[in-house]
Protein backbone atom coordinates (compact mmCIF):
# COMPACT_ATOMS: atom_id res chain seq x y z
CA UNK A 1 -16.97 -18.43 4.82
CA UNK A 2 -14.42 -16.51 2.53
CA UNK A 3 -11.67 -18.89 1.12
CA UNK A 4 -8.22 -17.38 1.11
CA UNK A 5 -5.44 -17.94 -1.38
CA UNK A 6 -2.05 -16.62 -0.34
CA UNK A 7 0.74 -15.73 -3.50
CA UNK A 8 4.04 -15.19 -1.73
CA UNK A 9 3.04 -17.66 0.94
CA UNK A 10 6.77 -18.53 2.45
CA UNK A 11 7.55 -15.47 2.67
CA UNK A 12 7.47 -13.17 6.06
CA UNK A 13 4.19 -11.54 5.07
CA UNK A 14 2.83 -14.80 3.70
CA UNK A 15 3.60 -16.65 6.89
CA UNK A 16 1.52 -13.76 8.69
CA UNK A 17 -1.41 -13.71 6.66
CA UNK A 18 -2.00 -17.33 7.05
CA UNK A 19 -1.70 -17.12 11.15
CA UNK A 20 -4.38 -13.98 10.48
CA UNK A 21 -6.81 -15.66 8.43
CA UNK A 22 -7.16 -18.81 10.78
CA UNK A 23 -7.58 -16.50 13.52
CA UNK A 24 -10.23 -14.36 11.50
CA UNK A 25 -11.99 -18.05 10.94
CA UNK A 26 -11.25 -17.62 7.10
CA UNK A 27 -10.34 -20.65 5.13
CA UNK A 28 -7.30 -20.42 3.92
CA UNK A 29 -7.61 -22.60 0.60
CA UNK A 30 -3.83 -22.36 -0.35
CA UNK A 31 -0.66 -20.73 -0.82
CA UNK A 32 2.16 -20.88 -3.98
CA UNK A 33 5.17 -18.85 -4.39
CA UNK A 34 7.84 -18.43 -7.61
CA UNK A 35 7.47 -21.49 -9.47
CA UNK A 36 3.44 -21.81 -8.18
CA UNK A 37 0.18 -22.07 -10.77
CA UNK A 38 -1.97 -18.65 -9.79
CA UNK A 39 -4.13 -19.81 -11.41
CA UNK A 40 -5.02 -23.08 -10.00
CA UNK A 41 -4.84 -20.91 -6.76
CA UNK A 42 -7.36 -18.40 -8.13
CA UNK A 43 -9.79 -20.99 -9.29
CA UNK A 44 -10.32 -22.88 -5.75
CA UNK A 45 -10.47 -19.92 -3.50
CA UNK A 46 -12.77 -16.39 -3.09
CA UNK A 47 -10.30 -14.03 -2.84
CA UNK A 48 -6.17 -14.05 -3.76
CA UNK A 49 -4.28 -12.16 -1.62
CA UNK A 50 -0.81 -11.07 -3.42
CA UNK A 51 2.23 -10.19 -1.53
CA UNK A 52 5.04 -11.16 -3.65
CA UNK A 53 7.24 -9.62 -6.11
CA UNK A 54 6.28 -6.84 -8.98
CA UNK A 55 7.56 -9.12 -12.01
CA UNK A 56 5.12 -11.80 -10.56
CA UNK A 57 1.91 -9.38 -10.69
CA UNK A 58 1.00 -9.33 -14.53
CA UNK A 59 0.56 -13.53 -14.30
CA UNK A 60 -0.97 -13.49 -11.50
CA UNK A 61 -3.91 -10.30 -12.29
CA UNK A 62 -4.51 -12.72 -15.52
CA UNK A 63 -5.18 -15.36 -13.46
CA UNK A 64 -7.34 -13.23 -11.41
CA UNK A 65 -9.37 -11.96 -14.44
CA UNK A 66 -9.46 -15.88 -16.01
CA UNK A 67 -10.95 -16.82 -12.80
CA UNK A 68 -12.81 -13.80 -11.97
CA UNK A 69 -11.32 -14.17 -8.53
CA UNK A 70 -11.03 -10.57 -6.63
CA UNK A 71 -7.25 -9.79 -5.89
CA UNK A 72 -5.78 -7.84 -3.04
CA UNK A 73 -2.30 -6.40 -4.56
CA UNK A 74 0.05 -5.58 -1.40
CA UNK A 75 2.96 -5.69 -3.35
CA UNK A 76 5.03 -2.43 -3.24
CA UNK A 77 7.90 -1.29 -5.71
CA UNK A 78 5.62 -0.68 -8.40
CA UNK A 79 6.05 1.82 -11.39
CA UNK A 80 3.54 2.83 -13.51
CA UNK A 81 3.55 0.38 -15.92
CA UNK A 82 2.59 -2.09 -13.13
CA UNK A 83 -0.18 0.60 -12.28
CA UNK A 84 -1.56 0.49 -15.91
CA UNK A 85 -1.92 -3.23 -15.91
CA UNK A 86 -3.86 -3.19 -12.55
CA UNK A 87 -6.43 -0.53 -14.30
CA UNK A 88 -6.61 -3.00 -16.72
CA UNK A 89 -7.26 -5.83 -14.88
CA UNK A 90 -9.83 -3.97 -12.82
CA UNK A 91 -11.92 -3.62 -15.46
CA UNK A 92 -12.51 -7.31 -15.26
CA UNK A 93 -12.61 -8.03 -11.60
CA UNK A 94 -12.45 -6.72 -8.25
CA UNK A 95 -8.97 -5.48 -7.16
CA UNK A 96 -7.85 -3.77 -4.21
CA UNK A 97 -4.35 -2.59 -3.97
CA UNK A 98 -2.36 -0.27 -1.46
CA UNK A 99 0.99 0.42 -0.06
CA UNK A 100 -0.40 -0.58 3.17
CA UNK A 101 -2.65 -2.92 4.99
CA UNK A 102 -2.80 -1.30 8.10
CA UNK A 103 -5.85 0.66 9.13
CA UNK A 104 -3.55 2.80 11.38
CA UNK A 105 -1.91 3.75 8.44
CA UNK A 106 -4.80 4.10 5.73
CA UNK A 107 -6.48 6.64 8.36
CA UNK A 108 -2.84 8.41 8.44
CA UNK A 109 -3.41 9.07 4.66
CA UNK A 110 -6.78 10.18 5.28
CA UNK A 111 -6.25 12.55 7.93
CA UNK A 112 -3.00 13.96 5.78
CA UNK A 113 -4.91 14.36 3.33
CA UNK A 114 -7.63 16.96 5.07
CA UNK A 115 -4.44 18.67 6.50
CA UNK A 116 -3.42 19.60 2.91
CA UNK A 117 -6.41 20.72 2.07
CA UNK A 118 -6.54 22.96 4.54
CA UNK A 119 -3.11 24.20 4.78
CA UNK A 120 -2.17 27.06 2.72
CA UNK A 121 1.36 26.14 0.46
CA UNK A 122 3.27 27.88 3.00
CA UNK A 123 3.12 24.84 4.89
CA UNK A 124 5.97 22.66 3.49
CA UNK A 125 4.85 18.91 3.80
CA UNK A 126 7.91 16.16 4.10
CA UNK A 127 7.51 12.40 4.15
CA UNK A 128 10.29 10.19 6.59
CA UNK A 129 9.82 7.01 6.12
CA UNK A 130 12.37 4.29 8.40
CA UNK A 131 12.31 0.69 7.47
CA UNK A 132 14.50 -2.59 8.37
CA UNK A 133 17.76 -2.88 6.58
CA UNK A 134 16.92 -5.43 4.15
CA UNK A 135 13.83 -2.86 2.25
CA UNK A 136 14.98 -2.80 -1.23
CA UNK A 137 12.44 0.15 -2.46
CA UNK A 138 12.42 3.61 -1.88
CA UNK A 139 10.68 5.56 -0.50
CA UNK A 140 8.40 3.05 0.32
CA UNK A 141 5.07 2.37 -0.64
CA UNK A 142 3.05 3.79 2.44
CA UNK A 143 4.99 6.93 2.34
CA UNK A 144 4.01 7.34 -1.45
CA UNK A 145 0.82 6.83 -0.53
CA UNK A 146 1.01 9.59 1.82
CA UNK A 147 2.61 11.67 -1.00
CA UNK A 148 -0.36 11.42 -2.54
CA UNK A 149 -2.87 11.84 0.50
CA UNK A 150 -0.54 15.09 0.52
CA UNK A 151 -0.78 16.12 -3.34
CA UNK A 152 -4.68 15.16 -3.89
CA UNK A 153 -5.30 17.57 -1.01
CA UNK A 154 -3.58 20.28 -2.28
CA UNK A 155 -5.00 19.07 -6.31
CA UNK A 156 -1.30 18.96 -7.60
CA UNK A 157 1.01 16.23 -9.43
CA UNK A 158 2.78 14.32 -7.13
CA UNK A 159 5.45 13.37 -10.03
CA UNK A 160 6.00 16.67 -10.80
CA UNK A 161 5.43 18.29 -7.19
CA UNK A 162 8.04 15.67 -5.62
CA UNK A 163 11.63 16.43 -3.85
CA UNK A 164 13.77 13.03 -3.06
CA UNK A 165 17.19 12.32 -2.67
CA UNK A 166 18.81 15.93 -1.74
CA UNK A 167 22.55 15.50 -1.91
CA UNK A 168 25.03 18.81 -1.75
CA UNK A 169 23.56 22.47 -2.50
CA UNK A 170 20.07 21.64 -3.96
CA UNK A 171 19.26 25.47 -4.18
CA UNK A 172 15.93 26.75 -1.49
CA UNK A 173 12.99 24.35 -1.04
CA UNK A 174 10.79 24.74 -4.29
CA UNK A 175 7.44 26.11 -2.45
CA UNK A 176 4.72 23.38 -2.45
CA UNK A 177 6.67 20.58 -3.19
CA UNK A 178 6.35 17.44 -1.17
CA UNK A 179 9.41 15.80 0.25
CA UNK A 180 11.14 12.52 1.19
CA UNK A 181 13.22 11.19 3.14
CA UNK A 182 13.91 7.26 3.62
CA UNK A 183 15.94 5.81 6.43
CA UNK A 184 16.97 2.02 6.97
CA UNK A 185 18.42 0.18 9.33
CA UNK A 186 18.01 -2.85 11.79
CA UNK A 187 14.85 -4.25 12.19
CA UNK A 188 12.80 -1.78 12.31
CA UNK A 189 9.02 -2.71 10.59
CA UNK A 190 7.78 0.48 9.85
CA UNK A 191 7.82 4.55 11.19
CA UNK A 192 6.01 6.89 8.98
CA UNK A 193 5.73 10.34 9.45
CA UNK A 194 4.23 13.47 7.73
CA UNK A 195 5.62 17.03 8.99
CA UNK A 196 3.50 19.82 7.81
CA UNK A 197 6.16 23.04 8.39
CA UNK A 198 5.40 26.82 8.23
CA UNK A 199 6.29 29.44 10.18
CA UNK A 200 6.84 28.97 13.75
CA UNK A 201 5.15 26.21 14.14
CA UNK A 202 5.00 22.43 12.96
CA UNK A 203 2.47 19.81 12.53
CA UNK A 204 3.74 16.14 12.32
CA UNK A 205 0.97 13.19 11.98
CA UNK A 206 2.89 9.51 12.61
CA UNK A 207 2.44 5.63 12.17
CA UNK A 208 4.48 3.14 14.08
CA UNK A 209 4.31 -0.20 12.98
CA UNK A 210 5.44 -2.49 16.36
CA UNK A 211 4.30 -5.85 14.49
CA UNK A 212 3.95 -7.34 11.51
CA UNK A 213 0.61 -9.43 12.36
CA UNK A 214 -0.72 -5.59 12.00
CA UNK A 215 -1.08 -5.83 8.02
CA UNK A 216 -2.63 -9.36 7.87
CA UNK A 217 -5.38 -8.38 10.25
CA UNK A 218 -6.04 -5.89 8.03
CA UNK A 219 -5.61 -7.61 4.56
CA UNK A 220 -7.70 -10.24 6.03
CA UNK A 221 -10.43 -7.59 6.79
CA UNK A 222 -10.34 -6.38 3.44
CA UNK A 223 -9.83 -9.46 1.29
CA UNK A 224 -13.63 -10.28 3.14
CA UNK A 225 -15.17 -6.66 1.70
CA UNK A 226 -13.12 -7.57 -1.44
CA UNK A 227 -15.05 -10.45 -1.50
CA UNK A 228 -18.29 -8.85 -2.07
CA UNK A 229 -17.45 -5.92 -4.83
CA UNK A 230 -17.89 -5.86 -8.07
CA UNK A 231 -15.11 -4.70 -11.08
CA UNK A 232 -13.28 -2.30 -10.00
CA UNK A 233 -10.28 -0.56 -8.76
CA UNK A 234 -10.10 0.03 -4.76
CA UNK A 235 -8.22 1.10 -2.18
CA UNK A 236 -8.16 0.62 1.81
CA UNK A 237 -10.46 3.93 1.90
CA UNK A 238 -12.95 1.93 0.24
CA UNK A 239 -13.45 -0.62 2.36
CA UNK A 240 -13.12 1.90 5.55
CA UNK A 241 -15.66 4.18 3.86
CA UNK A 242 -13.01 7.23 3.83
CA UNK A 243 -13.83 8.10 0.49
């Protein structure tokens, strides 16, 4: 039976992910938050489930890799020095991270994805994204992700093939460039949607998020795959075999 440890456990996520893992008959082996030892945590369970803050993540990937205890990374906000830390880590030990823990949502990317491959450049592609009013990252992490279901479909740079934050007379929409738009506001846990434009005629592929409990039953499902890989980098296509 997989043993869970929780990092961020007070928190609103944490709180979730321990109601999902007794309900998934996991053992949940522990939980810290700021202040905790990750790697006391790492070294009595099978799998560490992070949720918690991006200045946490460097201490608690080397407690991963001291323990060589697999790490799912749920953590959003993060900026590529964060990214090139993970790589490193993965090198060492199994670690899974994603913007998202919701299968709904990692089959959204998927399905994007194929849309973009497909669709000529004269379909314009734009990201909303609508979150509760305390979010403090934009745009968030599942409608990155998205960004680049959108930009690996089409083999472009999502850094460099990106429009956020249009403000006044921005000049016509650069042709292939994927764009953003974040909302916030009430209580709202997640709306994601991807609106594929051309002429006459619109796609739009969405995600509704009506409960939190949605991303623990899926972290729980992959913290058990997790369990069983080797080194390596993942991501929630892996474990649904989306490739």
């Amino acid at each position: 039976m997989t043993a869970i440890g929780i990092i961020g456990s007070a928190g609103r996520m944490g709180r979730e992910l321990a109601i999902a893992c007794e309900e998934a008959g996991l053992v949940l082996a522990g939980g810290i938050d700021v202040g905790g030892d990750p790697l006391a945590l790492a070294r009595q369970c099978d799998v560490l489930i992070d949720f918690s803050s991006p200045k946490a993540l460097q201490a608690n990937l080397d407690a991963a890799v001291a323990a060589q205890t697999p790490i799912l990374i749920g953590t959003t906000g993060l900026a590529a020095d964060h990214h090139a830390v993970i790589d490193a880590a993965a090198a060492k030990v199994a670690v899974l991270q994603t913007g998202n823990t919701s299968l709904g949502v990692s089959m959204l990317v998927h399905l994007v994805r194929e849309a973009a491959s497909r669709l000529g450049v004269d379909w314009d592609v734009e990201v909303v994204e609508t979150h509760h009013r305390h979010k403090v990252d934009a745009p968030s992490g599942t409608a990155l992700m998205l960004g680049q279901g959108a930009a690996a479909g089409r083999g472009i740079d999502l850094a460099v093939n990106s429009e956020r934050g249009r403000d006044g007379v921005t000049g016509a929409r650069k042709e292939g460039a994927i764009g953003f738009a974040s909302l916030r506001g009430g209580s709202v846990i997640g709306d994601h949607m991807v609106m594929f434009a051309t002429e006459h005629e619109r796609l739009e592929l969405r995600h509704v998020a009506e409960n939190r409990a949605l991303f623990a039953r899926g972290a729980m499902k992959a913290a058990q795959w997790l369990a069983g890989q080797g080194a390596g980098r993942y991501s929630m296509n892996d474990m649904l075999g989306l490739g």
